[in-house]
N, C-alpha and C. Protein backbone atom coordinates (compact mmCIF):
# COMPACT_ATOMS: atom_id res chain seq x y z
N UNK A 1 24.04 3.06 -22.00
CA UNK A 1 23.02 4.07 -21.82
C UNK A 1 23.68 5.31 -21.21
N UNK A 2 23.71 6.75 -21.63
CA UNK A 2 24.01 7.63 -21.05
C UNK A 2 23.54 7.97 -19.83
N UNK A 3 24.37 8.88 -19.39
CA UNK A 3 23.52 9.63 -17.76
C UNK A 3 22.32 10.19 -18.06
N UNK A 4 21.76 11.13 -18.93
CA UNK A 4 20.63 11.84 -19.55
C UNK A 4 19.65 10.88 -19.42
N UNK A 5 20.03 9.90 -20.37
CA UNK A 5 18.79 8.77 -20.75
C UNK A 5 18.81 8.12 -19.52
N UNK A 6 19.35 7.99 -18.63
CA UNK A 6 19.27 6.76 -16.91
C UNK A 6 18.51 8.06 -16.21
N UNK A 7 18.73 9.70 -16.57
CA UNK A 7 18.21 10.52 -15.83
C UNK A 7 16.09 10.78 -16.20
N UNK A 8 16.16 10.54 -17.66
CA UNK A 8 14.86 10.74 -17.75
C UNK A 8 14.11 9.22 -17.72
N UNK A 9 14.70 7.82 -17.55
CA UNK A 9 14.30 6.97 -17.18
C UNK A 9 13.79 7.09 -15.94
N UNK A 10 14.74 7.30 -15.12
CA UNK A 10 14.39 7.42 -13.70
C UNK A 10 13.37 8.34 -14.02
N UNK A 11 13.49 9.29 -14.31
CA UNK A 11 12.21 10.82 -13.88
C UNK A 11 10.69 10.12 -14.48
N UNK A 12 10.57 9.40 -15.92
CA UNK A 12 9.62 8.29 -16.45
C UNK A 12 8.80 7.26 -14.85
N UNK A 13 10.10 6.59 -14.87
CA UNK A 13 9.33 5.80 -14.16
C UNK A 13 9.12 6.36 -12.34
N UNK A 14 9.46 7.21 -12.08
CA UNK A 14 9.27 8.05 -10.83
C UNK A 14 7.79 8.64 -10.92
N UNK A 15 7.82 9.46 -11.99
CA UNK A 15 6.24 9.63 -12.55
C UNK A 15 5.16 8.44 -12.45
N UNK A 16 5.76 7.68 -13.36
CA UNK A 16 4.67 6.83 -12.94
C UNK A 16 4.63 5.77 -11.77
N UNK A 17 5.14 5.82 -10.79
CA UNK A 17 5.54 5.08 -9.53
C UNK A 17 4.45 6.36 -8.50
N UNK A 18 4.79 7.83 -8.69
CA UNK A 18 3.73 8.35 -7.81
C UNK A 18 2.45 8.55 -8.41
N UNK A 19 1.96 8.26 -9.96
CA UNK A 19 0.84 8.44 -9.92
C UNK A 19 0.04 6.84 -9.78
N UNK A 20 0.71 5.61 -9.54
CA UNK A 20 0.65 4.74 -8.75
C UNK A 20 -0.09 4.78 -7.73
N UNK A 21 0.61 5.35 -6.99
CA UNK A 21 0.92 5.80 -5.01
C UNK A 21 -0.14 6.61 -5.11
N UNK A 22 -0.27 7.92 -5.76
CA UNK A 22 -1.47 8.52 -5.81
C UNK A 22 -2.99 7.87 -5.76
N UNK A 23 -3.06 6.88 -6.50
CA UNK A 23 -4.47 6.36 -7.13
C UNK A 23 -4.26 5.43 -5.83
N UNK A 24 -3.26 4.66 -5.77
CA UNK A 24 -3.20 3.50 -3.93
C UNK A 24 -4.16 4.42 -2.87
N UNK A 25 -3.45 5.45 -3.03
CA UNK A 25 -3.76 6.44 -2.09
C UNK A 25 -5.31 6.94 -1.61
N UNK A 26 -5.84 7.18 -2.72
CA UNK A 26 -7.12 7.18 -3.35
C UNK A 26 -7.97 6.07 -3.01
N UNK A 27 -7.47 5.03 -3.65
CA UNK A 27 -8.45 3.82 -3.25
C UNK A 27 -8.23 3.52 -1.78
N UNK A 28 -7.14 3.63 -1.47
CA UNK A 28 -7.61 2.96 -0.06
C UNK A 28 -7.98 4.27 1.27
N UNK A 29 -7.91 5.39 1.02
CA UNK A 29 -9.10 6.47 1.25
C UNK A 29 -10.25 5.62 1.04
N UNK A 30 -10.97 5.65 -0.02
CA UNK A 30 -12.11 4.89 -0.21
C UNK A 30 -12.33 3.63 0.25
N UNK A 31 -11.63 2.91 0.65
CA UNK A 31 -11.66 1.79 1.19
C UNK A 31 -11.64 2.01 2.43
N UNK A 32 -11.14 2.60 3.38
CA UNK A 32 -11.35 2.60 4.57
C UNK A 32 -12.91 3.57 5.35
N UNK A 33 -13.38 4.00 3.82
CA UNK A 33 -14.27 4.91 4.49
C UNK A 33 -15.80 3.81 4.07
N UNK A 34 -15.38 3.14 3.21
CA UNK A 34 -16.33 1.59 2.89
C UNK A 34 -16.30 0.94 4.28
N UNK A 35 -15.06 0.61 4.41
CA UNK A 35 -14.66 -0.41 5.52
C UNK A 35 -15.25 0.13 6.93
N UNK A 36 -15.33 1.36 7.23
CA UNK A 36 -15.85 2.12 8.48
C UNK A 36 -17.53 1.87 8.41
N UNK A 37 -17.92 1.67 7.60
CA UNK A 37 -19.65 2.14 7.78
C UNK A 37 -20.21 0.42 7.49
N UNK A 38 -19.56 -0.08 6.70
CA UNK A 38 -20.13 -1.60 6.50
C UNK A 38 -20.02 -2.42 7.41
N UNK A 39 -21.17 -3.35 7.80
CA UNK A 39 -20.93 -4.01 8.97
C UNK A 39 -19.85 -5.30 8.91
N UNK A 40 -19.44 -5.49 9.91
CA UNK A 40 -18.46 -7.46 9.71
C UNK A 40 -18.96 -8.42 8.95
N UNK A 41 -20.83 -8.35 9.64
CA UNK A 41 -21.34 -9.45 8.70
C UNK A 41 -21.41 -9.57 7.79
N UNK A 42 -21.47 -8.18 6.42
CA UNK A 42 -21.50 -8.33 5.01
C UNK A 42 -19.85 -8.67 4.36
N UNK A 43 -18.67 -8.45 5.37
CA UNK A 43 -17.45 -9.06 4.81
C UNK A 43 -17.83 -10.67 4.93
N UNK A 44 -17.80 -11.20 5.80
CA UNK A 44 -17.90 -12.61 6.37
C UNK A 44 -18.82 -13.35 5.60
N UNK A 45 -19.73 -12.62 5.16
CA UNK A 45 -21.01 -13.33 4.29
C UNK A 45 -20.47 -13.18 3.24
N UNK A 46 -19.99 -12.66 2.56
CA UNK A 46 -19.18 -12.38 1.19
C UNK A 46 -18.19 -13.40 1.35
N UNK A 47 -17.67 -13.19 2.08
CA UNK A 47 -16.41 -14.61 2.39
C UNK A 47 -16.67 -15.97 2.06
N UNK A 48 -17.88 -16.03 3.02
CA UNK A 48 -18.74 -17.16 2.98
C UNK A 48 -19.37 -17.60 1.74
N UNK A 49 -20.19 -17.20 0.82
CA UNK A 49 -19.97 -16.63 -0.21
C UNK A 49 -19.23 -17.35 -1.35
N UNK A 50 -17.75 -16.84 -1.51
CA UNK A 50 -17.07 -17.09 -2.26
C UNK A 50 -16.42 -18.66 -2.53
N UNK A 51 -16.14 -18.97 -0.43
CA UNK A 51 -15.69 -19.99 -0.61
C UNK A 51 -16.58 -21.33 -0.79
N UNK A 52 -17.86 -21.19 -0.50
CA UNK A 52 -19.00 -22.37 -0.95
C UNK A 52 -19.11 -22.11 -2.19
N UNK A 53 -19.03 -21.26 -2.87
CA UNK A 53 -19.17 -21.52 -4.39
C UNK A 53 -18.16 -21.82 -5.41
N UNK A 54 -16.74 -22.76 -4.49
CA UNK A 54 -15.85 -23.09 -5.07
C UNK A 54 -14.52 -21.87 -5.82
N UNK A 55 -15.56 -20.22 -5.88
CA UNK A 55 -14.32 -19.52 -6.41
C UNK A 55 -12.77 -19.62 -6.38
N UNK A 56 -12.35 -19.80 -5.23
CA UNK A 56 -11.32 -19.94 -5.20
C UNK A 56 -10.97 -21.15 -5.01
N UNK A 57 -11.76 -22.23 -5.74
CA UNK A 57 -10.85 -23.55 -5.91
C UNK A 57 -11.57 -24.70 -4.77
N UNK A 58 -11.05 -25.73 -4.14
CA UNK A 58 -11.56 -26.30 -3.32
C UNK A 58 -11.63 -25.32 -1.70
N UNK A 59 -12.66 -25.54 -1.40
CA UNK A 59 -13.32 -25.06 -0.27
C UNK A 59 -12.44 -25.17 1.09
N UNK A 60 -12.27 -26.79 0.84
CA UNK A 60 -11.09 -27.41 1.88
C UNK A 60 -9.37 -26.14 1.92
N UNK A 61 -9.41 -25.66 0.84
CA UNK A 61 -7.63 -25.65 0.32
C UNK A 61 -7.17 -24.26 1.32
N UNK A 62 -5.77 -24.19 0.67
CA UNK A 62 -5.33 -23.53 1.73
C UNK A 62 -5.34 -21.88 1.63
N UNK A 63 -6.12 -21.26 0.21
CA UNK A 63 -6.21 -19.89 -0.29
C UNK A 63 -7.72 -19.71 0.88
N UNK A 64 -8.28 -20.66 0.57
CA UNK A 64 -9.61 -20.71 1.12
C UNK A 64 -9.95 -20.41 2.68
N UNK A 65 -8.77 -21.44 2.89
CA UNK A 65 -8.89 -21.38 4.57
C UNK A 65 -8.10 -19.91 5.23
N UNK A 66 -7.04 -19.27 4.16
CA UNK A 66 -6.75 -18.32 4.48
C UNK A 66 -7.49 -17.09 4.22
N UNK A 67 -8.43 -17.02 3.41
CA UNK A 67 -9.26 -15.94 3.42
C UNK A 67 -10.60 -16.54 4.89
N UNK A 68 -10.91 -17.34 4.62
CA UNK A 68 -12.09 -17.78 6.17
C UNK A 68 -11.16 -17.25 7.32
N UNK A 69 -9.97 -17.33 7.70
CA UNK A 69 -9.33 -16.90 9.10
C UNK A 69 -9.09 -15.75 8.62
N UNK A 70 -8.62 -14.74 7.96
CA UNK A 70 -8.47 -13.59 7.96
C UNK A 70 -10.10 -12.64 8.01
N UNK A 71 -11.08 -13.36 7.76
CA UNK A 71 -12.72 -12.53 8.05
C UNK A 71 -12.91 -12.90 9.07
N UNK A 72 -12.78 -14.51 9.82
CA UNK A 72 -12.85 -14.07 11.02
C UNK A 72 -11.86 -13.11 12.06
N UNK A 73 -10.97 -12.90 11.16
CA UNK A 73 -10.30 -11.76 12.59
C UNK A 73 -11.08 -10.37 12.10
N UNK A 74 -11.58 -10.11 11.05
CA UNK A 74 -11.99 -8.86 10.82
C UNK A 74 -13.38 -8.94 11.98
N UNK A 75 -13.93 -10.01 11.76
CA UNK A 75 -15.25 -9.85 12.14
C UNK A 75 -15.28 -9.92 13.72
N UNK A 76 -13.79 -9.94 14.53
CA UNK A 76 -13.54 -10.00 15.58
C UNK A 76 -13.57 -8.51 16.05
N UNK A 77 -13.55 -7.48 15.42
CA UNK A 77 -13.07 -6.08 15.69
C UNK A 77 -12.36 -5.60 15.30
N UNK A 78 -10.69 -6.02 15.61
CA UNK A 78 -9.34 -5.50 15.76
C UNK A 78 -8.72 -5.50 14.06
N UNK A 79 -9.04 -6.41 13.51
CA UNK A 79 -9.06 -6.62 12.60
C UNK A 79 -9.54 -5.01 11.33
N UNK A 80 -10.52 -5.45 12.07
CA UNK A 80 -11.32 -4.39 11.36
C UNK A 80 -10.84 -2.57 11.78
N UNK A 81 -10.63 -2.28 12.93
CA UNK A 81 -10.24 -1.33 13.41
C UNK A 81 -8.88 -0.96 12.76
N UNK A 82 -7.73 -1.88 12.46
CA UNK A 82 -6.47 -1.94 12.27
C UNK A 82 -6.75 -1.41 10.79
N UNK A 83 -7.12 -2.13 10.08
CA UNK A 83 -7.95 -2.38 8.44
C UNK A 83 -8.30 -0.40 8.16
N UNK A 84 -9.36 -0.09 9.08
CA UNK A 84 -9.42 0.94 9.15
C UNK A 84 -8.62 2.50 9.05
N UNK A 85 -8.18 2.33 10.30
CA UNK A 85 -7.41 3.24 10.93
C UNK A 85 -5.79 3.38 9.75
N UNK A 86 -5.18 2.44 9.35
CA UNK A 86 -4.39 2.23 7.98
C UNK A 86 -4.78 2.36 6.99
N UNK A 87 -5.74 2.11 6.18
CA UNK A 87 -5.86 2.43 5.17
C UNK A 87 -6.14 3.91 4.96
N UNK A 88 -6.84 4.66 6.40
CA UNK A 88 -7.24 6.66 6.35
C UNK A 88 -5.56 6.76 6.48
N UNK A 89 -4.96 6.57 7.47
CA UNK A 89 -3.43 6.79 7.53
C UNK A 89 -2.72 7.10 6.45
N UNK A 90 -2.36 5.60 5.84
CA UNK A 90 -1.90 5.35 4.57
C UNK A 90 -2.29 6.36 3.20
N UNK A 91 -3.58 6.27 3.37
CA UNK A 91 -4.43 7.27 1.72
C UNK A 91 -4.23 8.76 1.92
N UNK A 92 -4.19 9.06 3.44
CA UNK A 92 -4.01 10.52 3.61
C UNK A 92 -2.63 10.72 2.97
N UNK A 93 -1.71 10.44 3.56
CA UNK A 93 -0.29 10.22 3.81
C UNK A 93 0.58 10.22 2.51
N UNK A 94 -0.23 9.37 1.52
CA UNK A 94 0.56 8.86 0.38
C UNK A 94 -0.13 9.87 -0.40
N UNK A 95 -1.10 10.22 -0.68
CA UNK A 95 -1.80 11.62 -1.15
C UNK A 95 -1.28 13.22 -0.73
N UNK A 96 -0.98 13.14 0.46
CA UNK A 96 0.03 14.68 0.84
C UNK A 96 1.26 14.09 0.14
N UNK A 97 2.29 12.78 -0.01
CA UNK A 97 3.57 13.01 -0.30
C UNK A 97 3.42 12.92 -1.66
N UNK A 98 2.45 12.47 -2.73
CA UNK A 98 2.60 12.38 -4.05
C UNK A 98 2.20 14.03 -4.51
N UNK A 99 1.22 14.65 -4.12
CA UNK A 99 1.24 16.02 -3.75
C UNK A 99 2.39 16.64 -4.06
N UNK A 100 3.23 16.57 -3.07
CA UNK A 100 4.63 17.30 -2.37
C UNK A 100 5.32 16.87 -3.64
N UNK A 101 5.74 15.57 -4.31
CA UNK A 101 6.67 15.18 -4.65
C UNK A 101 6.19 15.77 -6.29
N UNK A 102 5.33 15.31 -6.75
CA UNK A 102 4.38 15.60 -8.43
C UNK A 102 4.85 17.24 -8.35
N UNK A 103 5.06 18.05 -7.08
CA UNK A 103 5.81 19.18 -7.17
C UNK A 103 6.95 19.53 -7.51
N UNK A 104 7.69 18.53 -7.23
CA UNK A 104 9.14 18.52 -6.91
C UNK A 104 9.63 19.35 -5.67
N UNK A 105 8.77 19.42 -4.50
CA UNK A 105 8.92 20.04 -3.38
C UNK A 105 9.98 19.17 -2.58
N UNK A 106 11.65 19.42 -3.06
CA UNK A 106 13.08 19.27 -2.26
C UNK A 106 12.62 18.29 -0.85
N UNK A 107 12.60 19.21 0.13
CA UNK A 107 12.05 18.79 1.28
C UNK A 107 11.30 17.37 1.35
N UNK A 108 10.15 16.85 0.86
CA UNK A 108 9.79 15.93 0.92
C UNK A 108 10.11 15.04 0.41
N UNK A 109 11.16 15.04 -0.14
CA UNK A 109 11.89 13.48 -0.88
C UNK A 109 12.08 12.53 0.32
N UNK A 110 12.77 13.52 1.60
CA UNK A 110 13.63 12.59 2.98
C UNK A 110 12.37 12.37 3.36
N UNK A 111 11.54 13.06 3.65
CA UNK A 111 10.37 12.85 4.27
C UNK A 111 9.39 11.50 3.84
N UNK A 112 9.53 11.99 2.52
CA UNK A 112 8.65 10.54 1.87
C UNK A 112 9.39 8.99 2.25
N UNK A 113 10.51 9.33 2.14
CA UNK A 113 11.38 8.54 1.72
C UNK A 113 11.58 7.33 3.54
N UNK A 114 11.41 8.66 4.19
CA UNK A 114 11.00 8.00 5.82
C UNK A 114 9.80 7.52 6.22
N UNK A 115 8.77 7.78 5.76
CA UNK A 115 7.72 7.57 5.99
C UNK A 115 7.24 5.87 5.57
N UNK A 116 7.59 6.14 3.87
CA UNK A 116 7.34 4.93 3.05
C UNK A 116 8.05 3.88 4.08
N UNK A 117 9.41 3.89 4.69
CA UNK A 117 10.37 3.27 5.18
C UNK A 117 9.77 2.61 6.66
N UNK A 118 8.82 3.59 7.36
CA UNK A 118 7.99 3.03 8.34
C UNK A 118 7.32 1.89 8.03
N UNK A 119 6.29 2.71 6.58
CA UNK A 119 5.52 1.47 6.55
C UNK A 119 5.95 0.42 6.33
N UNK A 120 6.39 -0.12 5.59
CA UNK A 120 7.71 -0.66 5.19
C UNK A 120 8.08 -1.74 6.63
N UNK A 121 8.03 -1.33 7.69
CA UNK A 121 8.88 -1.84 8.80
C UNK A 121 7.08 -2.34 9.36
N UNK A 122 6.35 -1.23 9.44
CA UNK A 122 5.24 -2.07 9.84
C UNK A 122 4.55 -2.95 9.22
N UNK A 123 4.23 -3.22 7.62
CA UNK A 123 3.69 -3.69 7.12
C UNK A 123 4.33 -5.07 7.35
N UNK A 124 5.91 -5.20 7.33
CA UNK A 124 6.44 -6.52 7.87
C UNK A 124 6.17 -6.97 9.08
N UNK A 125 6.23 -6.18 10.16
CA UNK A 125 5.86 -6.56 11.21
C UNK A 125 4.35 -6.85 11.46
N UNK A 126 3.44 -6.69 10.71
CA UNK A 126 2.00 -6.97 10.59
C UNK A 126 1.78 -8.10 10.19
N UNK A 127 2.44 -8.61 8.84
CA UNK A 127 2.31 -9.61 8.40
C UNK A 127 2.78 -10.84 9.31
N UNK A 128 3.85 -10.49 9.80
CA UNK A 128 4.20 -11.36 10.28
C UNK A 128 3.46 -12.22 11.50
N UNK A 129 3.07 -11.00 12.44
CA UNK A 129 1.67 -11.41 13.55
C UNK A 129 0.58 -11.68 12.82
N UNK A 130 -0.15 -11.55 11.60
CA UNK A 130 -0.75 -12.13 11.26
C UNK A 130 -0.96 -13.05 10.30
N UNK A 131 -0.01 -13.25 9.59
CA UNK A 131 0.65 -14.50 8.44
C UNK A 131 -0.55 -13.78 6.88
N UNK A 132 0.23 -12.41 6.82
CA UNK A 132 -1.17 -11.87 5.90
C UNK A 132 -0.30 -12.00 4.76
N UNK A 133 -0.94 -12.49 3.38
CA UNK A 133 -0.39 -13.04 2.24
C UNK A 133 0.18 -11.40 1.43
N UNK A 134 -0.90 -10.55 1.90
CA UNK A 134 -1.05 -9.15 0.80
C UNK A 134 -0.06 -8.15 1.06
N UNK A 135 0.25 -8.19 3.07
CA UNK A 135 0.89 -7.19 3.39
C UNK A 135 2.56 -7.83 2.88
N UNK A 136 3.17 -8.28 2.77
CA UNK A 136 4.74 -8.37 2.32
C UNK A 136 4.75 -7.79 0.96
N UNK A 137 3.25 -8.31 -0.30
CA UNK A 137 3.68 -7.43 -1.39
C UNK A 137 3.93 -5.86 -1.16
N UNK A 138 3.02 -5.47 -0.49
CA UNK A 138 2.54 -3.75 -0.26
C UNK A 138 4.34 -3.11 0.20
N UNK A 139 4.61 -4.00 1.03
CA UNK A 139 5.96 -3.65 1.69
C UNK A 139 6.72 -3.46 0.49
N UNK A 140 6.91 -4.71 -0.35
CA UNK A 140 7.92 -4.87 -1.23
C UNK A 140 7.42 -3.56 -2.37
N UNK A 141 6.50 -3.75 -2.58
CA UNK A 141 6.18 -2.34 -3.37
C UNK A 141 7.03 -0.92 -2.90
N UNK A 142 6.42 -0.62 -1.23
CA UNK A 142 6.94 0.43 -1.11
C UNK A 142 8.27 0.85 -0.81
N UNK A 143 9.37 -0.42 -1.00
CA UNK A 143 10.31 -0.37 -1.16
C UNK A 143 11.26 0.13 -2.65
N UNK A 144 10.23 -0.50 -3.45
CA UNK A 144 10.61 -0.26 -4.94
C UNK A 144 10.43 1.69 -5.46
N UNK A 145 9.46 2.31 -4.56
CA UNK A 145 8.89 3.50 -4.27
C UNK A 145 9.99 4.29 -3.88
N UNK A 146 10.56 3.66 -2.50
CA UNK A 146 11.69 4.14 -2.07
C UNK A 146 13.03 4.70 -2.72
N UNK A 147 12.79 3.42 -3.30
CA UNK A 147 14.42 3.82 -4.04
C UNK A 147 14.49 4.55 -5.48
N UNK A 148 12.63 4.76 -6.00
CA UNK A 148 12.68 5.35 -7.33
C UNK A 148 12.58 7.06 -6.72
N UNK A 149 12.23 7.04 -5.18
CA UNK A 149 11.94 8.69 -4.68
C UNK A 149 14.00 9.19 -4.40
N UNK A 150 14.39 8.31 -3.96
CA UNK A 150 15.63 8.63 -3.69
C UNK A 150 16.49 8.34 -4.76
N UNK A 151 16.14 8.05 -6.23
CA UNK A 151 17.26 8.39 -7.25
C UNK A 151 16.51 9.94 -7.57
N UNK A 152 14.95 9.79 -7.77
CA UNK A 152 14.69 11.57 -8.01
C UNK A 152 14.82 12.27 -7.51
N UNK A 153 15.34 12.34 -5.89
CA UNK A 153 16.10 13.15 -5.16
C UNK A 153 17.15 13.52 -5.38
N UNK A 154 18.46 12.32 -5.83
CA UNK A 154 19.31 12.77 -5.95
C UNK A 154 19.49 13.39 -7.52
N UNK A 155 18.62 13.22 -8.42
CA UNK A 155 19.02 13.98 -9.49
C UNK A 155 18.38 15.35 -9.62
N UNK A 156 17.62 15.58 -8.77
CA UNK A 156 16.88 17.05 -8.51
C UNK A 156 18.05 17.84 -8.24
N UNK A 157 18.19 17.23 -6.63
CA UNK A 157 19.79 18.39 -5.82
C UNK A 157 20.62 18.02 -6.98
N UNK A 158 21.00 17.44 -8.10
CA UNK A 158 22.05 17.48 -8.93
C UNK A 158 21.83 18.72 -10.03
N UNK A 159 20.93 18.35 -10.43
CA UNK A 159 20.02 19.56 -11.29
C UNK A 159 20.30 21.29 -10.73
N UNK A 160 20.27 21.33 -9.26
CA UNK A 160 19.90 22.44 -8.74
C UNK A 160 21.44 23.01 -8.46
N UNK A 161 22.30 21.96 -8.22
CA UNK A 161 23.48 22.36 -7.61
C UNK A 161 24.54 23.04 -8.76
């Protein structure tokens, strides 16, 4: 494969990696502004819900029991506050850098590229205090993010230089 064709691969799938991140961005904006006004009890009852009606398999099992302990920590507060306060974070955040970047605004490549790298460090460290099945993908995602923002970095300053 030539450099050209590895250059508009990368630029392909960079494109579509932030309009990804964009729409993430988006939904979980919307999700945290769901998540702010709805009470605990309609998660927990939904929970409740799902797992008496066998959806996810036996009631007893272990998908099951991990969604029942993860509503009760929501329905504890902190849960919910954390849930919150990250997902406005996150949707703002990933919406200004897909912004910046869908520009090709130089500057925010390092920037993105640090940011994603936080979450990244927190989303592991989250999971880990809470044994959450979803947050290691999100991580591993925004790792894959990472490294498609920092080859379009470096072929931008190549472009320019």
């Amino acid at each position: 494969m030539s450099e050209e064709t590895s250059t508009r691969s990368t630029e392909r799938l960079f494109k579509i990696a932030i309009t990804l991140k964009g729409l993430d961005g988006a939904l979980q904006l919307i999700g945290a502004l769901i998540l702010a006004f709805i009470p605990a009890t309609v998660v927990t009852g939904f929970v409740n819900a799902v797992i008496t009606r066998d959806l996810l398999g036996d009631p007893s099992g272990t998908l099951a029991r991990h969604l029942e302990t993860a509503a009760e920590h929501f329905a504890g507060g902190g849960t919910k506050t954390f849930a919150v306060v990250y997902l406005l974070a996150h949707g703002l955040l990933k919406l200004g850098l897909v912004w910046a970047l869908a520009r090709k605004w130089v500057r925010a490549y390092p920037v993105a590229m640090v940011v994603l790298a936080a979450f990244v460090v927190y989303e592991i460290y989250r999971a880990c205090e809470t044994h959450s099945i979803a947050l290691p993908f999100f991580a591993a995602l925004d790792a894959v993010i990472i490294v498609l923002v920092y080859r379009e970095y470096r072929n931008l300053k190549r472009e320019r230089a």
